[in-house]
PDB file of N, CA and C in Angstrom:
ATOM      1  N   UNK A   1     -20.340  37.381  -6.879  1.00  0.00           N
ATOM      2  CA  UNK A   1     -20.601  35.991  -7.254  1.00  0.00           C
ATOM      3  C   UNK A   1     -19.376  35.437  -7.991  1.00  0.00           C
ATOM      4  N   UNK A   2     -18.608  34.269  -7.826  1.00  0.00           N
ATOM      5  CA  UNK A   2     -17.980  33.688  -8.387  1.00  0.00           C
ATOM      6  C   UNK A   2     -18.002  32.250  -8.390  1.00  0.00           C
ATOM      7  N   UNK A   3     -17.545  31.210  -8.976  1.00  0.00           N
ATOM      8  CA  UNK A   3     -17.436  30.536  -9.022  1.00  0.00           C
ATOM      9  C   UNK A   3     -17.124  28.873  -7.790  1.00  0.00           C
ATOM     10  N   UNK A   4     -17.496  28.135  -7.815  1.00  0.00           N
ATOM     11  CA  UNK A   4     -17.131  27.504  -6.723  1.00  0.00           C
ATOM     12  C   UNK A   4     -15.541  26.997  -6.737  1.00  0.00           C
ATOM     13  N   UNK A   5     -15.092  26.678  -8.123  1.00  0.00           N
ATOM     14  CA  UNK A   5     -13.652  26.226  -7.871  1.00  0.00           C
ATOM     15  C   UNK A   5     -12.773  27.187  -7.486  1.00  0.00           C
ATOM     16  N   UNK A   6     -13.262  28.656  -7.114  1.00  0.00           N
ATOM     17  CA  UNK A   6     -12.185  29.306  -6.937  1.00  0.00           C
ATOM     18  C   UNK A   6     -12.545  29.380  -5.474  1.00  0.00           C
ATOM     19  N   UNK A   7     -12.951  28.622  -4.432  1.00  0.00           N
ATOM     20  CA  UNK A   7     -13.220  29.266  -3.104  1.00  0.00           C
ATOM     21  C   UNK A   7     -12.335  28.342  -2.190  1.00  0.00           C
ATOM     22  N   UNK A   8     -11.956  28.747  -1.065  1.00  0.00           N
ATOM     23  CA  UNK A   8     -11.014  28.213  -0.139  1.00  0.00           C
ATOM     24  C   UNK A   8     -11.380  27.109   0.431  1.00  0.00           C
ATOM     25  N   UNK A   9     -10.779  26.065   0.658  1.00  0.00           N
ATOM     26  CA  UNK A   9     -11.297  25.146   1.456  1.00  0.00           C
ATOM     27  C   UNK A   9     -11.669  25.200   3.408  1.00  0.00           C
ATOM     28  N   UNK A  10     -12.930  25.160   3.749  1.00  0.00           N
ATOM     29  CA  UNK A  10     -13.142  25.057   4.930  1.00  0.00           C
ATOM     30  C   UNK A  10     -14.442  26.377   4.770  1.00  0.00           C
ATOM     31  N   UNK A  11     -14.653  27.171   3.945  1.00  0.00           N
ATOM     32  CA  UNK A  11     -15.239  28.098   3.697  1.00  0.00           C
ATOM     33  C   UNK A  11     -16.991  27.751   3.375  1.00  0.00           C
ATOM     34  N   UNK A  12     -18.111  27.966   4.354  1.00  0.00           N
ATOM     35  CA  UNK A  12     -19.550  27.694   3.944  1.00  0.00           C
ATOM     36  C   UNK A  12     -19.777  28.708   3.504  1.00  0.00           C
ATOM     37  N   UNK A  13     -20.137  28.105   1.677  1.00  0.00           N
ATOM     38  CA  UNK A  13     -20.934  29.288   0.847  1.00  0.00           C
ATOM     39  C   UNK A  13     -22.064  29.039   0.346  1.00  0.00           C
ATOM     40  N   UNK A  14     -23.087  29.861   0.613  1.00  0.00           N
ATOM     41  CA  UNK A  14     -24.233  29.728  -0.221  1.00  0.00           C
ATOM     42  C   UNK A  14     -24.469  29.692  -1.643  1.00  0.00           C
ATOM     43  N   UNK A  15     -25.109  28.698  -2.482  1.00  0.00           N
ATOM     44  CA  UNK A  15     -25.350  28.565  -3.830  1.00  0.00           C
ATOM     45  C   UNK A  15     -26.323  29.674  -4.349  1.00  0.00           C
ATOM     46  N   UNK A  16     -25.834  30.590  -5.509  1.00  0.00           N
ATOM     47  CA  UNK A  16     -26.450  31.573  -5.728  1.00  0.00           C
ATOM     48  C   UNK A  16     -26.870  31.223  -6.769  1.00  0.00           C
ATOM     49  N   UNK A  17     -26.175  30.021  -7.671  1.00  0.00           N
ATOM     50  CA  UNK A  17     -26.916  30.015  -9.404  1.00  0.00           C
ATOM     51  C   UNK A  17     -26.129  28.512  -9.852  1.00  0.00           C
ATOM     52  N   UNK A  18     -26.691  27.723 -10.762  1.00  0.00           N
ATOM     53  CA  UNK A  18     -26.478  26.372 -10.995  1.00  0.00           C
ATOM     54  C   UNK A  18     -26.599  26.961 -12.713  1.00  0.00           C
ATOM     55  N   UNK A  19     -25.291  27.008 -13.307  1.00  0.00           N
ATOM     56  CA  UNK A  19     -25.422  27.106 -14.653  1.00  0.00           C
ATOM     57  C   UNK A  19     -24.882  26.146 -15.784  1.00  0.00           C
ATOM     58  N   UNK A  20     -25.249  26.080 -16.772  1.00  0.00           N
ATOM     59  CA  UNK A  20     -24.929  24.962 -17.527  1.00  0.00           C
ATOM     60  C   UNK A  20     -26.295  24.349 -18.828  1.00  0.00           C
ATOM     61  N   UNK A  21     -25.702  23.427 -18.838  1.00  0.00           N
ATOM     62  CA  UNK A  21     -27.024  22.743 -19.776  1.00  0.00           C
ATOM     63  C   UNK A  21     -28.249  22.177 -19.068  1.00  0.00           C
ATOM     64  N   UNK A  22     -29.493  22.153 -19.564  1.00  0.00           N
ATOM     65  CA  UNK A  22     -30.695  21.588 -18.644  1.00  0.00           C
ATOM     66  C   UNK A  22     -29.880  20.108 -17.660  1.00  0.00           C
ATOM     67  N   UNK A  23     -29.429  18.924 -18.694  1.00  0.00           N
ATOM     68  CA  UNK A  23     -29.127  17.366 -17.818  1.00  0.00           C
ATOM     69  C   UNK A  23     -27.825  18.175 -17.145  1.00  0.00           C
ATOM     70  N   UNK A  24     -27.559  19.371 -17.473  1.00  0.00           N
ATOM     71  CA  UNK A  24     -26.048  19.260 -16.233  1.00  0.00           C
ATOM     72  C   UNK A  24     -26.936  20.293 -15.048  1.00  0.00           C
ATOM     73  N   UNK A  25     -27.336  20.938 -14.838  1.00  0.00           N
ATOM     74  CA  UNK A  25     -28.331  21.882 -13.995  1.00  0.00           C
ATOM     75  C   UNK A  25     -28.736  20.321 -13.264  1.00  0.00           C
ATOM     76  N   UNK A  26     -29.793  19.729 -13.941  1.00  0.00           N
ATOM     77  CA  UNK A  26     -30.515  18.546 -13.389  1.00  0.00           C
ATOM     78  C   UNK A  26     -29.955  17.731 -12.415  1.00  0.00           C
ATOM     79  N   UNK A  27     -28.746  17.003 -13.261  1.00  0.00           N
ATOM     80  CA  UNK A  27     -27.370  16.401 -12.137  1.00  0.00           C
ATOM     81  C   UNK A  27     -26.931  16.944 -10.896  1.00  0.00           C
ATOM     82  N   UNK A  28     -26.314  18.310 -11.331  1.00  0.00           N
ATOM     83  CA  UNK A  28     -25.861  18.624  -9.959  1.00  0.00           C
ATOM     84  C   UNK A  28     -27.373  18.931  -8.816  1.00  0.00           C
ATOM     85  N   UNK A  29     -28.539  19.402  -9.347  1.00  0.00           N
ATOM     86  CA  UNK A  29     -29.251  19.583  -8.454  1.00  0.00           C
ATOM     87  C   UNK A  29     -29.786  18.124  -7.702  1.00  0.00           C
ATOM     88  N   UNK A  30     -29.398  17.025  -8.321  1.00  0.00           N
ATOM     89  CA  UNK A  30     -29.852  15.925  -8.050  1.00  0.00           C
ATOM     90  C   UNK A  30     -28.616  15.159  -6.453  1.00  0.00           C
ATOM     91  N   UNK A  31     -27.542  16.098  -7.156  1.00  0.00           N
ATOM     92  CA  UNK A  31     -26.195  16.107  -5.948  1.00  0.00           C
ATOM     93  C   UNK A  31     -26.771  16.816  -5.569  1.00  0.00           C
ATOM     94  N   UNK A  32     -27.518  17.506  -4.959  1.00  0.00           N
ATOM     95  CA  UNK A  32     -27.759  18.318  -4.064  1.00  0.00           C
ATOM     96  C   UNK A  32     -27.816  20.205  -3.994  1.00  0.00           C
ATOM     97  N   UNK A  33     -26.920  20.227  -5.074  1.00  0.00           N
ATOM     98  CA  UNK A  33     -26.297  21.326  -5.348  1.00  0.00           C
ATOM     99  C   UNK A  33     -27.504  22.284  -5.895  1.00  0.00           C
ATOM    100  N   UNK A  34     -28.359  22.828  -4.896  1.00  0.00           N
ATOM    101  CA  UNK A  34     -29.560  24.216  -5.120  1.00  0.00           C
ATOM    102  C   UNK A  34     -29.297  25.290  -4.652  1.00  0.00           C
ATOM    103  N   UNK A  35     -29.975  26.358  -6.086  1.00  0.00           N
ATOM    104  CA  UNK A  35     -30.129  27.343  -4.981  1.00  0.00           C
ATOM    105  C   UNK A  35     -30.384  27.711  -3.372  1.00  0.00           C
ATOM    106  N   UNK A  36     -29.368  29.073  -2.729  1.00  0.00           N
ATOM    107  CA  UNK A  36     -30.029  28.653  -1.543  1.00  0.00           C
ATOM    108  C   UNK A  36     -29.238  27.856  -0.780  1.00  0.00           C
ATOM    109  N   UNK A  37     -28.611  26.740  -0.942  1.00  0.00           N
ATOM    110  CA  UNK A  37     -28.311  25.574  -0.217  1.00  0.00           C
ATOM    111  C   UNK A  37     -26.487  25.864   0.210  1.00  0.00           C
ATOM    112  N   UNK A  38     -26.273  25.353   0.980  1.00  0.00           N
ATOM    113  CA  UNK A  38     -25.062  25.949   1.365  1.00  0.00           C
ATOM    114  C   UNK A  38     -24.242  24.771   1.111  1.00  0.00           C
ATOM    115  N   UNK A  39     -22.601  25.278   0.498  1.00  0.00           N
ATOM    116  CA  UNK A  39     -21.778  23.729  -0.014  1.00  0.00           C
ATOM    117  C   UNK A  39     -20.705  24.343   0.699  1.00  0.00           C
ATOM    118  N   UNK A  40     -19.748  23.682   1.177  1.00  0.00           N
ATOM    119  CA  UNK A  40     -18.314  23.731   2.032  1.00  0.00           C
ATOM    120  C   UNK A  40     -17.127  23.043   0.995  1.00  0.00           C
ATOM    121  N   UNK A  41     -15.798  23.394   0.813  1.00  0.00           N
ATOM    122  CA  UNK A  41     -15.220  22.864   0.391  1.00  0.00           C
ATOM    123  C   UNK A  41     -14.121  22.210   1.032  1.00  0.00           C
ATOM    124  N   UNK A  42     -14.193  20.754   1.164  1.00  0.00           N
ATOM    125  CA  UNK A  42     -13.218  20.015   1.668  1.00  0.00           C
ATOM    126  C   UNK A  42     -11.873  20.303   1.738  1.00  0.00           C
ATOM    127  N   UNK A  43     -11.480  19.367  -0.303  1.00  0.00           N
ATOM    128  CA  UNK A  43     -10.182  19.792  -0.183  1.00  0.00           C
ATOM    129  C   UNK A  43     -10.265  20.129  -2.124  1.00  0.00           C
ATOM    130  N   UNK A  44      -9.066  20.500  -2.459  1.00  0.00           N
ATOM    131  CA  UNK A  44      -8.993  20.459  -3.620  1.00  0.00           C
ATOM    132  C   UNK A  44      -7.960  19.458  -4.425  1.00  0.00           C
ATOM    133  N   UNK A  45      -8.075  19.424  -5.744  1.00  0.00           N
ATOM    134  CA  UNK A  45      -7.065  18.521  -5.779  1.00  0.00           C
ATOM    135  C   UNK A  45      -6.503  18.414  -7.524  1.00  0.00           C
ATOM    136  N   UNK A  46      -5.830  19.344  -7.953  1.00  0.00           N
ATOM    137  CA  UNK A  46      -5.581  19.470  -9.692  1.00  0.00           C
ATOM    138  C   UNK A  46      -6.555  19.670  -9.795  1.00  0.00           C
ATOM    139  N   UNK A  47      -7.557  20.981  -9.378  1.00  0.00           N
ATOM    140  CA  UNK A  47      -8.814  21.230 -10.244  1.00  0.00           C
ATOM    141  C   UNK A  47     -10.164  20.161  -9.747  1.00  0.00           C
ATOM    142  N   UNK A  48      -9.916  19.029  -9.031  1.00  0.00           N
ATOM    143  CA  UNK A  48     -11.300  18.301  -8.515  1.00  0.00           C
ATOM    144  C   UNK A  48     -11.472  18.362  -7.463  1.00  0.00           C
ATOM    145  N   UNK A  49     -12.843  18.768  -6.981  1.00  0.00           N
ATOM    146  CA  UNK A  49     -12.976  19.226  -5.881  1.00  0.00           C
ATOM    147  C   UNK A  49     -13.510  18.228  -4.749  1.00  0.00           C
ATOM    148  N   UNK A  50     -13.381  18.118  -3.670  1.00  0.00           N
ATOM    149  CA  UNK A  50     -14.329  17.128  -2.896  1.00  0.00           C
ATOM    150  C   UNK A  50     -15.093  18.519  -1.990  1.00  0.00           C
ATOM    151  N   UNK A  51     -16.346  18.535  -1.900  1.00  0.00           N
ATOM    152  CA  UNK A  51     -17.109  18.889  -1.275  1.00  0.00           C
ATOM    153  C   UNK A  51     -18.411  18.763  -0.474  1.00  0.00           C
ATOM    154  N   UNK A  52     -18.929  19.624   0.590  1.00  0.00           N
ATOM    155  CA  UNK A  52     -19.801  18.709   1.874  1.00  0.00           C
ATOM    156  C   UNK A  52     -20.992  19.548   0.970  1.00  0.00           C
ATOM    157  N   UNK A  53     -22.040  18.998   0.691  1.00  0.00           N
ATOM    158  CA  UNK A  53     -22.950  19.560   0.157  1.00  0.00           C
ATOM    159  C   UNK A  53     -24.406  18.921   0.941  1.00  0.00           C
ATOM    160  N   UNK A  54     -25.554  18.913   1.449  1.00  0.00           N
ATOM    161  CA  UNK A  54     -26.737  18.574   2.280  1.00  0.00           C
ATOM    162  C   UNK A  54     -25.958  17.267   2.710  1.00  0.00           C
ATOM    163  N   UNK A  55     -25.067  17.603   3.684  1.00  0.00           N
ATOM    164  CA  UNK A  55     -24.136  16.861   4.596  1.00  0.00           C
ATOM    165  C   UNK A  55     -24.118  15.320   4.303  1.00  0.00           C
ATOM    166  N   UNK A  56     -23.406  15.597   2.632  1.00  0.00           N
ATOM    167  CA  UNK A  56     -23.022  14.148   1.779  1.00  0.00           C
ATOM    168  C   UNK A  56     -21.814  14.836   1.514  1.00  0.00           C
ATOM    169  N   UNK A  57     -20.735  14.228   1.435  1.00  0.00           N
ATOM    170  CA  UNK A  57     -19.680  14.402   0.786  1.00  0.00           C
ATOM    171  C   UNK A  57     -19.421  13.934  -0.669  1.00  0.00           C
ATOM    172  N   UNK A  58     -19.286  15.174  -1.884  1.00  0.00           N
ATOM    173  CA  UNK A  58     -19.450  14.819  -3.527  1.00  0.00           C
ATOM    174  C   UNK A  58     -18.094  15.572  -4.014  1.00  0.00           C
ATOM    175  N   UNK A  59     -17.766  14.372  -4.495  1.00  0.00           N
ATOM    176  CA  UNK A  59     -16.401  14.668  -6.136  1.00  0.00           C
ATOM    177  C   UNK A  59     -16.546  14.924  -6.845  1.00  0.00           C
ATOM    178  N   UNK A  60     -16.367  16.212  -7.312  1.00  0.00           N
ATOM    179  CA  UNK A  60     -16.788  17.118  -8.587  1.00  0.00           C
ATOM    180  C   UNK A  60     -15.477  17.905  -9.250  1.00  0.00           C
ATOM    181  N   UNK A  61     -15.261  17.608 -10.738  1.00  0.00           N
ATOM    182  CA  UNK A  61     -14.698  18.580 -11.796  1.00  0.00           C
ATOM    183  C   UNK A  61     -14.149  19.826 -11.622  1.00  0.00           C
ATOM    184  N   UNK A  62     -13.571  19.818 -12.227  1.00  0.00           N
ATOM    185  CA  UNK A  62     -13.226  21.784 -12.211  1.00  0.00           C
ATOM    186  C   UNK A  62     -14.430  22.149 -12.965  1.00  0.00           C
ATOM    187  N   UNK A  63     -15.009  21.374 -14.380  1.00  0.00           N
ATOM    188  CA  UNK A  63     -15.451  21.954 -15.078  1.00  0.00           C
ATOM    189  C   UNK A  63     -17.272  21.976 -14.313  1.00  0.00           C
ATOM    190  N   UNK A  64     -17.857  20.819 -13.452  1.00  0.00           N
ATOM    191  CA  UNK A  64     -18.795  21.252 -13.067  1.00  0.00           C
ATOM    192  C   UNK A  64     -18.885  22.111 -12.200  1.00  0.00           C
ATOM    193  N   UNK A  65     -17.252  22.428 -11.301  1.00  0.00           N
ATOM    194  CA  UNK A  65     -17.283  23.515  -9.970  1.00  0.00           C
ATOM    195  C   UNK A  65     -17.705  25.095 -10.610  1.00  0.00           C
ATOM    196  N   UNK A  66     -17.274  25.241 -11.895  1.00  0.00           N
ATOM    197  CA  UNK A  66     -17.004  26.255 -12.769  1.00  0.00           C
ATOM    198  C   UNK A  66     -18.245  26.823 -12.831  1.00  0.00           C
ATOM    199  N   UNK A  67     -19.584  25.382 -13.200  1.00  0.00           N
ATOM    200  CA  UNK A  67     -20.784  26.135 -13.295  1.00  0.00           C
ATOM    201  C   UNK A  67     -22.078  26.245 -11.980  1.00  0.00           C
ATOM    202  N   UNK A  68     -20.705  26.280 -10.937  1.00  0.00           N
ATOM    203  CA  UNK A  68     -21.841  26.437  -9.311  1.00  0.00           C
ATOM    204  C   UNK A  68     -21.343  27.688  -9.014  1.00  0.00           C
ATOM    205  N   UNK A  69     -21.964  28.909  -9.021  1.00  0.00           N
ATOM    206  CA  UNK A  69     -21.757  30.252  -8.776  1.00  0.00           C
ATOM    207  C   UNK A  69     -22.343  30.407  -7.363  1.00  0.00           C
ATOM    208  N   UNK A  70     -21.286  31.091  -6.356  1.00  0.00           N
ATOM    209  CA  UNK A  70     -21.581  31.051  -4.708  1.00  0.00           C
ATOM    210  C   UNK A  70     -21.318  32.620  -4.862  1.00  0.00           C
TER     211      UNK A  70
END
């Protein structure tokens, strides 16, 4: 298990754990981002990520990629 900002772009990984505070858990699951659910990474960019998540495309942090464990 590691982290999502460290994964390659073009790569489908399954979400193994959404960690963080309850409203940050809440948020990203509200992006889509669940257990279970599979996220792709676009591109990267200084640490922000664009990624295909329940086939929406979402701009996310280093620091929220940090707490999506694939």
């Amino acid at each position: 298990m590691m982290p999502l900002s460290m994964m390659e772009a073009g790569e489908p990984n399954v979400i193994k754990k959404v960690g963080g505070k309850e409203e940050t858990r809440r948020f990203l699951e509200n992006l889509g981002f669940v257990v279970g659910g599979t996220v792709t990474v676009i591109s990267e960019t200084d640490g922000n990520m664009i990624v295909n998540v329940k086939d929406s495309r979402v701009a996310i942090g280093k620091d929220m990629a940090n707490k999506i464990m694939v």
